[in-house]
Every structure is written in structure tokens, then in C-alpha cells.
Protein backbone atom coordinates (compact mmCIF):
# COMPACT_ATOMS: atom_id res chain seq x y z
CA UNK A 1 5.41 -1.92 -40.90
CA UNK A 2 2.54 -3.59 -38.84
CA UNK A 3 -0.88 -3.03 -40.62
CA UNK A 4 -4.00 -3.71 -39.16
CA UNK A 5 -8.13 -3.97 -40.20
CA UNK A 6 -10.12 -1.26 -38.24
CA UNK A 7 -13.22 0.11 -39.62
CA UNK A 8 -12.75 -1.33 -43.51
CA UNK A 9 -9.60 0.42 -43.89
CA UNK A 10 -6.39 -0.19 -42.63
CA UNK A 11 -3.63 1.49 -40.39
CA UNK A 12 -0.53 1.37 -40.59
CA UNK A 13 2.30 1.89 -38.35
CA UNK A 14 5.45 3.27 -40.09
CA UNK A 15 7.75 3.31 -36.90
CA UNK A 16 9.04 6.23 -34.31
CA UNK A 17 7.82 9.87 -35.34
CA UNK A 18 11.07 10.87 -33.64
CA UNK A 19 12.60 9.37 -36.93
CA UNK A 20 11.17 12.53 -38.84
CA UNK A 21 12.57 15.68 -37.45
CA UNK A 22 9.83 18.38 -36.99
CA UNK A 23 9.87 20.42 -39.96
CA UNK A 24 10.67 17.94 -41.99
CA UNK A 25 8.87 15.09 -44.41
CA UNK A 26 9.19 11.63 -45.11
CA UNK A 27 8.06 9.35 -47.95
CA UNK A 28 6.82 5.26 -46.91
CA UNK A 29 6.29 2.75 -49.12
CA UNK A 30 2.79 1.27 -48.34
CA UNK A 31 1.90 -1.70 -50.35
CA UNK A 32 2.53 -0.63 -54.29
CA UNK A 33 1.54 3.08 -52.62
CA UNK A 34 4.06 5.89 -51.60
CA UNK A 35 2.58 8.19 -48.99
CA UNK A 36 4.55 11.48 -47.83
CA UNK A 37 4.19 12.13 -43.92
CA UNK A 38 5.06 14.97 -42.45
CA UNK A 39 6.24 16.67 -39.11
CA UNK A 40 5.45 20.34 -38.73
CA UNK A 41 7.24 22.60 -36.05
CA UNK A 42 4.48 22.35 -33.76
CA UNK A 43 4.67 18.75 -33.70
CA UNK A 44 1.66 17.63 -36.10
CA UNK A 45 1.26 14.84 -38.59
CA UNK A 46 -0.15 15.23 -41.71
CA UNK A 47 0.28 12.55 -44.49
CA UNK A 48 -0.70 13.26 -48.35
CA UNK A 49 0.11 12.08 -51.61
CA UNK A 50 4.16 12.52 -52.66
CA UNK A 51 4.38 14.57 -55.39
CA UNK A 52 2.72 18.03 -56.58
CA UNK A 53 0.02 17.56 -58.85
CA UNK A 54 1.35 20.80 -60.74
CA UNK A 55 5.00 19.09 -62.14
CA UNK A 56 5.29 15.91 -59.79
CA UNK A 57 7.57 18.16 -57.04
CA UNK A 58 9.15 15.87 -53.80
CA UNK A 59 6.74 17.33 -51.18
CA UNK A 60 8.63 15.66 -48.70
CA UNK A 61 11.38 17.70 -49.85
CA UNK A 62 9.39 20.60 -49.60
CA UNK A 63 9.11 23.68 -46.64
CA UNK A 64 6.74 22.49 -43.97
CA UNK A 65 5.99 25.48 -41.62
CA UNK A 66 2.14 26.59 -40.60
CA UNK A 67 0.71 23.49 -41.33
CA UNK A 68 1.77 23.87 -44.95
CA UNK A 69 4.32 22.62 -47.43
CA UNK A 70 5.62 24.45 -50.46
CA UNK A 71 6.50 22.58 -53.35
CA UNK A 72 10.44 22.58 -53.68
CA UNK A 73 9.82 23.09 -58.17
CA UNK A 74 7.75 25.75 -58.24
CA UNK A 75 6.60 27.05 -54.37
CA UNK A 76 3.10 25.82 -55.05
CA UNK A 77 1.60 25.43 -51.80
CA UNK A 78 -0.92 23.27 -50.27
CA UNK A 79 -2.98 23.05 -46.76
CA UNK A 80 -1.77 19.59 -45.12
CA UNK A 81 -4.59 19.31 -43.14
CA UNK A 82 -7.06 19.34 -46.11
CA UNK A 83 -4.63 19.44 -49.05
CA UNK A 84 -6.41 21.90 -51.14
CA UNK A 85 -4.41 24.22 -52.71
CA UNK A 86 -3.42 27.80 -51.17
CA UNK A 87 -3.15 30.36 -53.87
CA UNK A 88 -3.04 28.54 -57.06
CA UNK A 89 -4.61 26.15 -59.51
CA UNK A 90 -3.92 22.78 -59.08
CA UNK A 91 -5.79 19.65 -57.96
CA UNK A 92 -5.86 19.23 -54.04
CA UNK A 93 -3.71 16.63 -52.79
CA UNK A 94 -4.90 13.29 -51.48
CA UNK A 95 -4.56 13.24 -47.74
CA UNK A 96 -4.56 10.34 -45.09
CA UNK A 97 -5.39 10.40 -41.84
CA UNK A 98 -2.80 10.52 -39.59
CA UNK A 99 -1.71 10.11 -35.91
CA UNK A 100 0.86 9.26 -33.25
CA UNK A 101 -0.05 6.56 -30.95
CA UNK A 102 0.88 6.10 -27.12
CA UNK A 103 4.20 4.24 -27.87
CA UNK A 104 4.76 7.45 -30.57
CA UNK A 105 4.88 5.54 -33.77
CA UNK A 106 3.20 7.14 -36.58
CA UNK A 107 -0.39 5.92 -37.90
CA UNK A 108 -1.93 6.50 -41.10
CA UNK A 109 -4.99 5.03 -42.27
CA UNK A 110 -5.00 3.77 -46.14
CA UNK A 111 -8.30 2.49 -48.03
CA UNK A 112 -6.28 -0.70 -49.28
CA UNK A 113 -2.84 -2.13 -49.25
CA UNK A 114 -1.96 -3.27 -53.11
């Protein structure tokens, strides 16, 4: 993990996006922070916070398909490009921003490394 200063915040670079298969998610260690990213089908990444706010569901472990994961507890499901919540109560998820660079590593951008 290389982080670097840009803007305040920091990026981070958690490796190859080829190490995610599309359709699938991932969760990163960043600092004292875990961080779920995620490859959709159409080759998008989205990174939010790990767990459902509903009953603390693996989101990574979730279905990923139309830009969306459903929560593998209870099939809550949530928007991962804004993480608000599609169709039910709870709390929208906490999202990062979120790219592949040239090399195609994945970037996220995190307020602070604790």
C-alpha cells in the first residue's frame, strides 16, 4: 500500500484491480480503517464502508450487479455510487472515491490514515 498527500486527503493504492474479479468485492485494511471496494460487471469501482448499517452484513460478500450490492443478511440494498439506500430504511453508507490508474491499480481517496 503506497499512500500519498493530494488535495488534504490521501490516496491510496491497494494493488492490481485484476486481483478483484468483476462482480466481486474486497475488504483493505487502511490505517486502523477497513474499506470494502468493489468490481461491478461492467468494470467499475466503487469503495464504501464494510458492513450494512442495518445488522453489520459483509458487503463485500454481498451481490454486486447494476452498480449495486445486496447485503448477504438480509438483501438490503444500497447504490455504490452514492450509497444511499434503495428501498429501505437504513443509514446510507459511507463511500470513497475511487479509481483505477494507468498502471490499473486501484485508488481510493481517505480523509486520514489512523
Amino acid at each position: 500500500m503506497i499512500a500519498t498527500t493530494s488535495l488534504g486527503s490521501f490516496t491510496v493504492n491497494l494493488g492490481p484491480l485484476s486481483n478483484i474479479p468483476r462482480g466481486e468485492g474486497r475488504v483493505f485494511q487502511i490505517g486502523g480503517q477497513s474499506i470494502a471496494v468493489f468490481h461491478t460487471r461492467d468494470a467499475n469501482v466503487f469503495a464504501t464502508e464494510p458492513t450494512c448499517p442495518h445488522k453489520g452484513g459483509p458487503l463485500a460478500d454481498g451481490l454486486i450487479g447494476a452498480q449495486k450490492v445486496i447485503c448477504p443478511l438480509h438483501s438490503f440494498v444500497f447504490d455504490l455510487s452514492t450509497g444511499h439506500p434503495v428501498g429501505n430504511g437504513c443509514r446510507a453508507l459511507k463511500t470513497y472515491p475511487a479509481t483505477v490508474n494507468a498502471e490499473g491499480d486501484i485508488l481510493v481517496g481517505v480523509d486520514e490514515i489512523v
